[in-house]
C-alpha atoms as a PDB file:
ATOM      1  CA  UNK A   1       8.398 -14.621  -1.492  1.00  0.00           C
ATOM      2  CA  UNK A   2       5.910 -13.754  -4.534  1.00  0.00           C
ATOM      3  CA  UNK A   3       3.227 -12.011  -2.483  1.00  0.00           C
ATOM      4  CA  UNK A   4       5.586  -9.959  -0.418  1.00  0.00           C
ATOM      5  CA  UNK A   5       7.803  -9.044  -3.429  1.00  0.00           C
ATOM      6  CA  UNK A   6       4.130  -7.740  -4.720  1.00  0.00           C
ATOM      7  CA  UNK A   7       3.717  -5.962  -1.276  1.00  0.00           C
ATOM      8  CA  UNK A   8       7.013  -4.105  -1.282  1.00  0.00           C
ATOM      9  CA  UNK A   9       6.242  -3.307  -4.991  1.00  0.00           C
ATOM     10  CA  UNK A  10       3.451  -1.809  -5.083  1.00  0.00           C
ATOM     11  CA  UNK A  11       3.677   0.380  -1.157  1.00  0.00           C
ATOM     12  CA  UNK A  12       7.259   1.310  -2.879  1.00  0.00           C
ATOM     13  CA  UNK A  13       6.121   2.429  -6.612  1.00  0.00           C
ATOM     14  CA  UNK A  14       2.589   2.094  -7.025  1.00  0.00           C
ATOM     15  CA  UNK A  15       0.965   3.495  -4.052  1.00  0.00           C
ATOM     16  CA  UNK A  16       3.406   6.149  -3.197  1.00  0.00           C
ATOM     17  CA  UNK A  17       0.738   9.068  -2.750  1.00  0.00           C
ATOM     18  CA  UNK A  18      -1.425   6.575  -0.276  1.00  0.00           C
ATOM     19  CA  UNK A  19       1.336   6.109   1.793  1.00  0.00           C
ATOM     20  CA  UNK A  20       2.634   9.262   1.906  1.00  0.00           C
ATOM     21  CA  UNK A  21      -0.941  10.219   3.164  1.00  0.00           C
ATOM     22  CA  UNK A  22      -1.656   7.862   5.370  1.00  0.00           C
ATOM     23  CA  UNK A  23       2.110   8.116   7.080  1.00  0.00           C
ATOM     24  CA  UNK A  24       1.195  11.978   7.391  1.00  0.00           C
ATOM     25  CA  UNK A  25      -2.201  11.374   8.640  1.00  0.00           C
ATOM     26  CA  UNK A  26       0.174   8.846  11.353  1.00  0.00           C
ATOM     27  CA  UNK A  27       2.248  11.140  12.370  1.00  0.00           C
ATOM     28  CA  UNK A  28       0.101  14.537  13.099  1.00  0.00           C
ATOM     29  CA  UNK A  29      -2.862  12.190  14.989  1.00  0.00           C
ATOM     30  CA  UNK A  30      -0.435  10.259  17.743  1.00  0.00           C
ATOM     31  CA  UNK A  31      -2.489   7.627  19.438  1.00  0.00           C
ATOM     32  CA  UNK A  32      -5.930   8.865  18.099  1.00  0.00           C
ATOM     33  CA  UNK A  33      -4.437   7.580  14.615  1.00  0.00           C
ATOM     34  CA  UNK A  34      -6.849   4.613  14.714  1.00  0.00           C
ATOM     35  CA  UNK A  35      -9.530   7.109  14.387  1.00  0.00           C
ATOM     36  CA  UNK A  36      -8.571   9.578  12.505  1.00  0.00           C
ATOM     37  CA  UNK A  37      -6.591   7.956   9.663  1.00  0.00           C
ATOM     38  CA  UNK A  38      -9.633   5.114   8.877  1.00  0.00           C
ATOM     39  CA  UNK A  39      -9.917   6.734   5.586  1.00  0.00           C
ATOM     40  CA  UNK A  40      -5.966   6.980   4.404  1.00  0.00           C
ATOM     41  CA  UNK A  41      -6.230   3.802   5.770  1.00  0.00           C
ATOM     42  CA  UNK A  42      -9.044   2.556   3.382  1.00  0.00           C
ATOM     43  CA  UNK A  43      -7.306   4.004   0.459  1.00  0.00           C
ATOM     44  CA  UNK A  44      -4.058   2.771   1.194  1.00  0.00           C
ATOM     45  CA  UNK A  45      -5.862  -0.944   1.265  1.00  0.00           C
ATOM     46  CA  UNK A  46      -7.392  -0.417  -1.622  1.00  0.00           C
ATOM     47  CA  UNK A  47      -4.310   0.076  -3.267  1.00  0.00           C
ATOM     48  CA  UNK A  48      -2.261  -2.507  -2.643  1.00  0.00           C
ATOM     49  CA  UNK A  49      -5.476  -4.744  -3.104  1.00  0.00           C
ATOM     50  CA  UNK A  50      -5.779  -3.512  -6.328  1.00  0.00           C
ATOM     51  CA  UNK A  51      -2.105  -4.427  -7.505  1.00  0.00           C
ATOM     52  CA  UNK A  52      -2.363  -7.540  -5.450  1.00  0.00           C
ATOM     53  CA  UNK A  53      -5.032  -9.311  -7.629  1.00  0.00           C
ATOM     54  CA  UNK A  54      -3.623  -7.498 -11.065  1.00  0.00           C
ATOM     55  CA  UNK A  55      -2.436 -10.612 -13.031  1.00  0.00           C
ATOM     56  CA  UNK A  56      -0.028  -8.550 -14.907  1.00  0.00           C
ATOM     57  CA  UNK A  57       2.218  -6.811 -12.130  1.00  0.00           C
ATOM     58  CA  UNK A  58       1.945 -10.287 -10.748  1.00  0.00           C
ATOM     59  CA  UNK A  59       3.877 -11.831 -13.766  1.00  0.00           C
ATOM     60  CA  UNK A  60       6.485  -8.820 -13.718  1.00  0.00           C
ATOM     61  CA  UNK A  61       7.084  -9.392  -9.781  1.00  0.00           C
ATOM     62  CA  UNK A  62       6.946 -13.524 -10.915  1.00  0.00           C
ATOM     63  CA  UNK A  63       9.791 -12.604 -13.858  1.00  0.00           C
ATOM     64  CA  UNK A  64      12.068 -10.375 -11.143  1.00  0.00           C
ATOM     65  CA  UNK A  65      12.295 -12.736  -8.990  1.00  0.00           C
END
């Protein structure tokens, strides 16, 4: 429940302008999305990577659950 409490946290309040990107990028490319979005895509992962491994927002997702 930990990792996707992290997940949720961090697409929902830490990543906001990656998503919003990468849903854009989504929506205006249809079924060539796969190609076009690879870099939205990249920074999105990168993102949520970098919260994943952050000890710290780990603790205050630990502490809220």
């Amino acid at each position: 429940m930990i990792p996707k409490k992290m997940r949720d946290k961090a697409r929902d309040e830490k990543c906001v302008k990656e998503v919003e990107e990468f849903t854009e990028c989504c929506k205006n490319s249809n079924i060539l999305m796969v190609v076009k979005c690879r870099d939205q895509n990249k920074n999105l992962k990168a993102c949520l990577t970098k919260w994943y491994n952050d000890e710290g927002f780990k603790e205050i997702c630990k502490n809220e659950y």
